[in-house]
Protein backbone atom coordinates (compact mmCIF):
# COMPACT_ATOMS: atom_id res chain seq x y z
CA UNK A 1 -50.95 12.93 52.31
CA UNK A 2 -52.67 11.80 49.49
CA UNK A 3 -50.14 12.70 46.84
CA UNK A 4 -47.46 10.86 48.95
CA UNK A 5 -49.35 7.77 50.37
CA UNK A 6 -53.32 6.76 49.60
CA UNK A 7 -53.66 8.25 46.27
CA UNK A 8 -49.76 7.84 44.70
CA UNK A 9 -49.46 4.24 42.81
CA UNK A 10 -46.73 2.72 41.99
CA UNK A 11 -45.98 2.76 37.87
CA UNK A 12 -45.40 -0.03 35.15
CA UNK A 13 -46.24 2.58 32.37
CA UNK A 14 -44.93 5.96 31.59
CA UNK A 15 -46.14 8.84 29.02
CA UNK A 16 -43.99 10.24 27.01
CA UNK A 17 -42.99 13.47 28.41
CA UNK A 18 -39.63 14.35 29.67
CA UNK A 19 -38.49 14.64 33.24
CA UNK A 20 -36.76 18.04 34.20
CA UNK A 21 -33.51 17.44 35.68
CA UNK A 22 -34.21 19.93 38.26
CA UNK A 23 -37.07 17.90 39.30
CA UNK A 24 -35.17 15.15 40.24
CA UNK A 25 -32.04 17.56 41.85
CA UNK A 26 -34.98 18.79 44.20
CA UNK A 27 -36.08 15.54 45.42
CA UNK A 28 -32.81 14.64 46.16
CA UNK A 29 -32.44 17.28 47.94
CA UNK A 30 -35.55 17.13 50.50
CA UNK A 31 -34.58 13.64 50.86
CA UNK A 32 -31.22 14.09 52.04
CA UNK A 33 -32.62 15.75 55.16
CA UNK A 34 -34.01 12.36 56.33
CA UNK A 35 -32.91 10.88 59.64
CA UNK A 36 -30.24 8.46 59.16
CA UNK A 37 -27.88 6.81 62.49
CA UNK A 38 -24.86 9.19 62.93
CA UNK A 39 -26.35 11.28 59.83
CA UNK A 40 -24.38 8.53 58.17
CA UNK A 41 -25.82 9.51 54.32
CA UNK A 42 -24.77 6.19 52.76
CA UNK A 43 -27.02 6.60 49.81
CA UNK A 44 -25.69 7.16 46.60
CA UNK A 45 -28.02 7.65 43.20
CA UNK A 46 -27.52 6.88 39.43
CA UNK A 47 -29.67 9.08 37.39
CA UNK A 48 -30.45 6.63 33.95
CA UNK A 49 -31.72 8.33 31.11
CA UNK A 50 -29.96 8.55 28.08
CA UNK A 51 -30.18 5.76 25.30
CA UNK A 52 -26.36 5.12 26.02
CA UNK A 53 -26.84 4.73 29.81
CA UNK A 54 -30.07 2.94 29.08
CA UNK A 55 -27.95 0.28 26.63
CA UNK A 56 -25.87 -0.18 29.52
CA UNK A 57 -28.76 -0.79 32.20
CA UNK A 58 -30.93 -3.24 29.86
CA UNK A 59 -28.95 -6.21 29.64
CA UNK A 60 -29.29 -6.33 33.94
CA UNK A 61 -33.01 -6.52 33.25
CA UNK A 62 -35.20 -9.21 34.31
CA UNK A 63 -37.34 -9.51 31.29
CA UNK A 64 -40.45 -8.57 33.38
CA UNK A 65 -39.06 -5.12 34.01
CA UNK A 66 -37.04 -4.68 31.08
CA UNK A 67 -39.14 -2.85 28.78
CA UNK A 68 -40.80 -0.69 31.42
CA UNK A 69 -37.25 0.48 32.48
CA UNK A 70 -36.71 1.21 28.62
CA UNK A 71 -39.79 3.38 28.76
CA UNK A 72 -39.24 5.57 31.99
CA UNK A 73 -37.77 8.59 31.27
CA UNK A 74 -35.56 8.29 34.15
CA UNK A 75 -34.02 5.14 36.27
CA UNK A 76 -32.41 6.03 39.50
CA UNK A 77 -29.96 3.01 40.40
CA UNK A 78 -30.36 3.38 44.16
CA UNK A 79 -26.99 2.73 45.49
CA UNK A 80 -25.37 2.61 48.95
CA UNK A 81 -21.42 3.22 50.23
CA UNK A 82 -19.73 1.27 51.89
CA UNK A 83 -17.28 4.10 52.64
CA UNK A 84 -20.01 6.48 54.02
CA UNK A 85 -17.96 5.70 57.38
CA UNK A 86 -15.43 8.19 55.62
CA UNK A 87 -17.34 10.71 55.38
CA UNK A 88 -18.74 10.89 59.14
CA UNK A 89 -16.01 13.70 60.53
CA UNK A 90 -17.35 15.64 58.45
CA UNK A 91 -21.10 14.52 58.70
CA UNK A 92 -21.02 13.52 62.27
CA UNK A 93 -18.93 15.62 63.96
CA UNK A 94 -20.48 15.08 67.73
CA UNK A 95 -18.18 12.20 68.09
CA UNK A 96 -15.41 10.18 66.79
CA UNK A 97 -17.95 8.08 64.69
CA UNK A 98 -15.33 6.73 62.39
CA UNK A 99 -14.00 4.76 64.59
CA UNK A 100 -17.52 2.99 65.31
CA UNK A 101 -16.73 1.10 62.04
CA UNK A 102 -13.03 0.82 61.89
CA UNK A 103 -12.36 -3.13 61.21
CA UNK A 104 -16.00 -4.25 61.37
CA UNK A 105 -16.96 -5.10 57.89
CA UNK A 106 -20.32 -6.34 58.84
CA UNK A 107 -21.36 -3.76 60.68
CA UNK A 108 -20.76 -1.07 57.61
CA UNK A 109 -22.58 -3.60 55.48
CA UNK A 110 -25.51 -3.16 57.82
CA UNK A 111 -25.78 0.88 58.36
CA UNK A 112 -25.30 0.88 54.78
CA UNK A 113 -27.60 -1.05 53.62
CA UNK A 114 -30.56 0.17 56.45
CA UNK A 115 -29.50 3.67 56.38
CA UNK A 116 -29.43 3.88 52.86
CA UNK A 117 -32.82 2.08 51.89
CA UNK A 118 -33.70 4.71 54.65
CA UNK A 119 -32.89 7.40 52.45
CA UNK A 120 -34.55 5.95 49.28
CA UNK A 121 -37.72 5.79 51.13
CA UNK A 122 -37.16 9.23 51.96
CA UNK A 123 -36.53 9.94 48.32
CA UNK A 124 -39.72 8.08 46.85
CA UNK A 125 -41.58 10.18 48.82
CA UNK A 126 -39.87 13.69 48.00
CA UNK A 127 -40.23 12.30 44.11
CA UNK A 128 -43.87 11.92 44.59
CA UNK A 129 -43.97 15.37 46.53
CA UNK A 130 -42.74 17.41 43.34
CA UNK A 131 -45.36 15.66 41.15
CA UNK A 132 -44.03 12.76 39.57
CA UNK A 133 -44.55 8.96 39.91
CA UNK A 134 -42.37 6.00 40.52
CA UNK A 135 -42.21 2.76 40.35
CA UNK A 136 -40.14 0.85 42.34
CA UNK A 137 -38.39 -2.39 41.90
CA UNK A 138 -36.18 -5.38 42.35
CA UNK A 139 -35.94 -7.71 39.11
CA UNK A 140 -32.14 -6.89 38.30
CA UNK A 141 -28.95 -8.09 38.39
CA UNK A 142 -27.33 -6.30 40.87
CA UNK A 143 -23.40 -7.87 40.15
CA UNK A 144 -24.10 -6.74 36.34
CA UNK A 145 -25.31 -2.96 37.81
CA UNK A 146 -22.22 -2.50 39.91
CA UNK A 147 -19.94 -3.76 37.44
CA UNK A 148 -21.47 -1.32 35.34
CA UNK A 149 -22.34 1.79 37.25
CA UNK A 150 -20.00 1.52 40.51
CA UNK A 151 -16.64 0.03 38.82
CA UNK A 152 -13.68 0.89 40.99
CA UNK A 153 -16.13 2.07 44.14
CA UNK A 154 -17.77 0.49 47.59
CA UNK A 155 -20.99 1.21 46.12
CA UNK A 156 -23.40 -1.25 45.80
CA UNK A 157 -26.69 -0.98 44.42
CA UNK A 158 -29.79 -1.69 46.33
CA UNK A 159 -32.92 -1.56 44.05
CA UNK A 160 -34.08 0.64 41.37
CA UNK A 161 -37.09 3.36 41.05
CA UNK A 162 -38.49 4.16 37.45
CA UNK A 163 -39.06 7.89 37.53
CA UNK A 164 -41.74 9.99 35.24
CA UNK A 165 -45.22 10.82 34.49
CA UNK A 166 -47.07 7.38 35.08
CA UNK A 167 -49.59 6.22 32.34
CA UNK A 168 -53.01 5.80 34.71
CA UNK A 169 -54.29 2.76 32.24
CA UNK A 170 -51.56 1.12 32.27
CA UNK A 171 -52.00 0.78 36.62
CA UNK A 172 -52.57 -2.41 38.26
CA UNK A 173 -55.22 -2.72 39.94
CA UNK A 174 -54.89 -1.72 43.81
CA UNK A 175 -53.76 -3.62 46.34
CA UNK A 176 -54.89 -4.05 49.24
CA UNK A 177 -52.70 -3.25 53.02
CA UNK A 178 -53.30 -4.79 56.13
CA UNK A 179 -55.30 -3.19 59.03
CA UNK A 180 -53.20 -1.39 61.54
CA UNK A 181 -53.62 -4.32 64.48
CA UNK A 182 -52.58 -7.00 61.80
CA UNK A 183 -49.31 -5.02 61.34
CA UNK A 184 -48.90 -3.25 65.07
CA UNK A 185 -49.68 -3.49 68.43
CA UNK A 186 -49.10 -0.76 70.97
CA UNK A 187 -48.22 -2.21 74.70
């Protein structure tokens, strides 16, 4: 619990030590056997890490998380599809699912978009559970991303996670999280 929750942090600083692809191919794969509605899998990932896919990702910076995203040895773009629906008599195949969507725009948008921030939370935690760290973030321009990652798709991306070894002193310091009856209440 500790490596996933109370003693994980999120990064701004990386050390210089390379991330094994096979590392980030087996968090993936724990995190694809999250929950999602209709095992609807909308989520779709962009592994970053060489210079030339790193060339392509800076200019979508915001300058406050440009040079960190420079640094991390790896950037998933964390992506979802809007033609996950496609997929589901294959993935769901309990019930004519496909049809759930057909013609309703707005509800895709929505499954997508919850189902597959679903799955990223899903995959934070399964990066964190083979030992690395991650830093998490907004701060980008997501019509720059797609038109540079997802061209010619119904992907669109969500947020991105910096993925590595996290440099300890280079940590904010922690913040705090509110007590469980300013969040909850059980009736």
């Amino acid at each position: 619990m500790e490596q996933l929750f109370t003693a994980a942090r999120t990064h701004n600083g990386w050390l210089d030590k390379e991330v094994p692809d096979s590392l980030l191919e087996l968090a993936l794969d724990y995190a694809k056997w999250g929950p999602t509605s209709a095992n609807c899998s909308p989520l779709r990932v962009v592994f970053v890490r060489s210079n030339e896919a790193k060339a392509r990702l800076g200019p979508a910076m915001s300058p406050g998380n440009h040079d960190k995203t420079m640094a991390a040895p790896a950037t998933a773009i964390i992506g979802y599809d809007l033609d996950f629906h496609e997929h589901l008599p294959v993935l769901y195949p309990a019930a004519d699912a496909k049809s759930w969507f057909a013609g309703n725009d707005a509800l895709i948008e929505e499954t997508a978009f919850r189902n597959g921030t679903l799955q990223a939370g899903y995959f934070i935690l399964s990066l964190r559970a083979v030992g690395l760290d991650v830093g998490p973030m907004s701060g980008f321009d997501k019509a720059k991303v797609d038109a540079e990652f997802f061209v010619g798709t119904k992907i669109r991306s969500n947020f991105l996670i910096n993925i590595g070894y996290g440099d300890s002193s280079k940590l904010y310091p922690r913040g705090p999280r509110f007590a469980f009856e300013d969040m909850a209440r059980i009736i």
